[in-house]
N, C-alpha and C. Protein backbone atom coordinates (compact mmCIF):
# COMPACT_ATOMS: atom_id res chain seq x y z
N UNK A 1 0.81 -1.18 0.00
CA UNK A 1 0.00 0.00 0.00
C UNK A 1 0.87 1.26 0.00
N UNK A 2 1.88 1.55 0.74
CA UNK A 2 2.88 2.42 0.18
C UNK A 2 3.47 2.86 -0.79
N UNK A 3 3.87 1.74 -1.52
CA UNK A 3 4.48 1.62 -2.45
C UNK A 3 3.62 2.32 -3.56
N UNK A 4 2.40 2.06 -3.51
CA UNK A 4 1.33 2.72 -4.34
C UNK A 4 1.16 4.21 -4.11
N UNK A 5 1.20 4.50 -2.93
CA UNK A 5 1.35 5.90 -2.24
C UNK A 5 2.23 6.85 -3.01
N UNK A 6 3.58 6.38 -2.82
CA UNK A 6 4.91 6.53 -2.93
C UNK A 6 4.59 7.47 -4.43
N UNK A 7 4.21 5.47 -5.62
CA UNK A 7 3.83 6.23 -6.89
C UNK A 7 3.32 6.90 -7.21
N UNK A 8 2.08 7.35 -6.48
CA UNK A 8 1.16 8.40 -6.97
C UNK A 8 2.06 9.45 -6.35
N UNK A 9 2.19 10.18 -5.77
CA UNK A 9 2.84 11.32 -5.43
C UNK A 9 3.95 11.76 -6.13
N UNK A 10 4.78 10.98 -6.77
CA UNK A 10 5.85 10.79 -7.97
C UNK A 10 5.11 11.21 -9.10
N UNK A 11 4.10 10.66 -9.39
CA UNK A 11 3.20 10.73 -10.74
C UNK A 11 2.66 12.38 -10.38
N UNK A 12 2.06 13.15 -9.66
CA UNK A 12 1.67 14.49 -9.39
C UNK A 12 2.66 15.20 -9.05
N UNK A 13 3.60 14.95 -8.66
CA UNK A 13 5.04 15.79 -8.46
C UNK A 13 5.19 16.33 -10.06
N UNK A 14 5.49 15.01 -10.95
CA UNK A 14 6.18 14.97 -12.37
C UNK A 14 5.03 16.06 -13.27
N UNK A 15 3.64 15.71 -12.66
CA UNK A 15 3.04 16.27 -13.46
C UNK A 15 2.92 17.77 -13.38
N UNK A 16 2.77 18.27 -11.98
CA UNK A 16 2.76 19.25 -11.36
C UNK A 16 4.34 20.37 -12.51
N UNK A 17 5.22 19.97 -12.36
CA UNK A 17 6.50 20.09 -12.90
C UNK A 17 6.70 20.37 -14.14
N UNK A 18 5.95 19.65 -14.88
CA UNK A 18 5.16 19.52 -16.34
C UNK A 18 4.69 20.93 -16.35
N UNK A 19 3.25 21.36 -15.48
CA UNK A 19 2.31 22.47 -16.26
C UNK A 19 3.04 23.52 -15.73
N UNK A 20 3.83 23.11 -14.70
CA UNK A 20 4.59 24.74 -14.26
C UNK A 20 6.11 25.10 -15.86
N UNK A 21 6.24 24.21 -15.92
CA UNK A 21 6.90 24.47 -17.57
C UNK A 21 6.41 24.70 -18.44
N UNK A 22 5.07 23.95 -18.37
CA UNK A 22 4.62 24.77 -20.16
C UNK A 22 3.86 25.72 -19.84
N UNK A 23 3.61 26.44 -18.61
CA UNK A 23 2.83 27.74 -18.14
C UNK A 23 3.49 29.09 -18.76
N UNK A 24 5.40 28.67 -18.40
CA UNK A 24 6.02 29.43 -18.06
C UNK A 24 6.52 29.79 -20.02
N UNK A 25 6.34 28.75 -21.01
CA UNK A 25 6.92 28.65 -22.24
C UNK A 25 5.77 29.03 -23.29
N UNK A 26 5.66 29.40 -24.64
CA UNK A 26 5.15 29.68 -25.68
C UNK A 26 5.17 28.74 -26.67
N UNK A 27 3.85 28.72 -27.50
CA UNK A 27 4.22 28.03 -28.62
C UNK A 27 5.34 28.15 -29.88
N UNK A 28 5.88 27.45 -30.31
CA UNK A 28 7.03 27.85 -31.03
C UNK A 28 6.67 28.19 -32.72
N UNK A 29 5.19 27.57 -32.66
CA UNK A 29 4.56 27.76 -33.88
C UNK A 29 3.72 29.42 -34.32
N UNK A 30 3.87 29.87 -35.20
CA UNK A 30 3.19 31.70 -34.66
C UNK A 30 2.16 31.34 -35.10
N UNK A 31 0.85 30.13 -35.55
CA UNK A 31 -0.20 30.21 -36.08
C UNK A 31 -1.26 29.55 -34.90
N UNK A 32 -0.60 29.02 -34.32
CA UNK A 32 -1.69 28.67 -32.47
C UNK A 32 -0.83 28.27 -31.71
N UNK A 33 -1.61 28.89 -30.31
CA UNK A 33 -1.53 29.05 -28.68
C UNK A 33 -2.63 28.69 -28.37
N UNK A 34 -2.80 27.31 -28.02
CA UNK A 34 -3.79 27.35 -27.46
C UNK A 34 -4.28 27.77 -26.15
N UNK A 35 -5.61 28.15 -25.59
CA UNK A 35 -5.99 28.81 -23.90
C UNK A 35 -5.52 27.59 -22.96
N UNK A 36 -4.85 28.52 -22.30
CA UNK A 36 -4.37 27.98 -20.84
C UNK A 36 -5.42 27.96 -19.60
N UNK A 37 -5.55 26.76 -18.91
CA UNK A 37 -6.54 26.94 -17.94
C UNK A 37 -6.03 27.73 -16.86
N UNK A 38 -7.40 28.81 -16.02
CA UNK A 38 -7.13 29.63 -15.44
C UNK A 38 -5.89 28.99 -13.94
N UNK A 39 -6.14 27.56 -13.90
CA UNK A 39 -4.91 27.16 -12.99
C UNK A 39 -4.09 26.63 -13.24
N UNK A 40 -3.88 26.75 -14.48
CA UNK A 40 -2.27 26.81 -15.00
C UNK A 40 -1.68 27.97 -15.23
N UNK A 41 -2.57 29.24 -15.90
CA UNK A 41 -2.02 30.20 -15.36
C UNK A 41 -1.26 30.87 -14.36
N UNK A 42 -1.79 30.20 -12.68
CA UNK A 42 -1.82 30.70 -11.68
C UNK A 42 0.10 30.08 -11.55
N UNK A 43 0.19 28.78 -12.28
CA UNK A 43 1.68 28.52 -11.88
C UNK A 43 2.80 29.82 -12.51
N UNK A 44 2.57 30.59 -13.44
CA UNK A 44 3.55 31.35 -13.99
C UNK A 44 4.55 32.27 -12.85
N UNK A 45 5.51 32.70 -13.41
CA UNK A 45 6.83 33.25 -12.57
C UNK A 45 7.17 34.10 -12.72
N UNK A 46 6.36 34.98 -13.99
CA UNK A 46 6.47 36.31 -13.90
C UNK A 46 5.13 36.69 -14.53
């Protein structure tokens, strides 16, 4: 049962980590951006 614990919290860490990077980055394409949800917004750093 830990061990399961363990993984999930690994798995929301990684993900967590994830939207705070693509919060913070742009599309590289100039023809779409797609909308960011208002709580992924909230991760940005400046």
């Amino acid at each position: 049962m830990k061990k399961q614990s363990l993984i999930l919290k690994m798995v929301a860490k990684t993900a967590e980590k994830a939207c705070v990077r693509q919060a913070n980055t742009s599309c590289p394409v100039m023809t779409y951006q797609p909308k960011m949800p208002e709580a992924v917004k909230k991760l940005r750093k400046f």
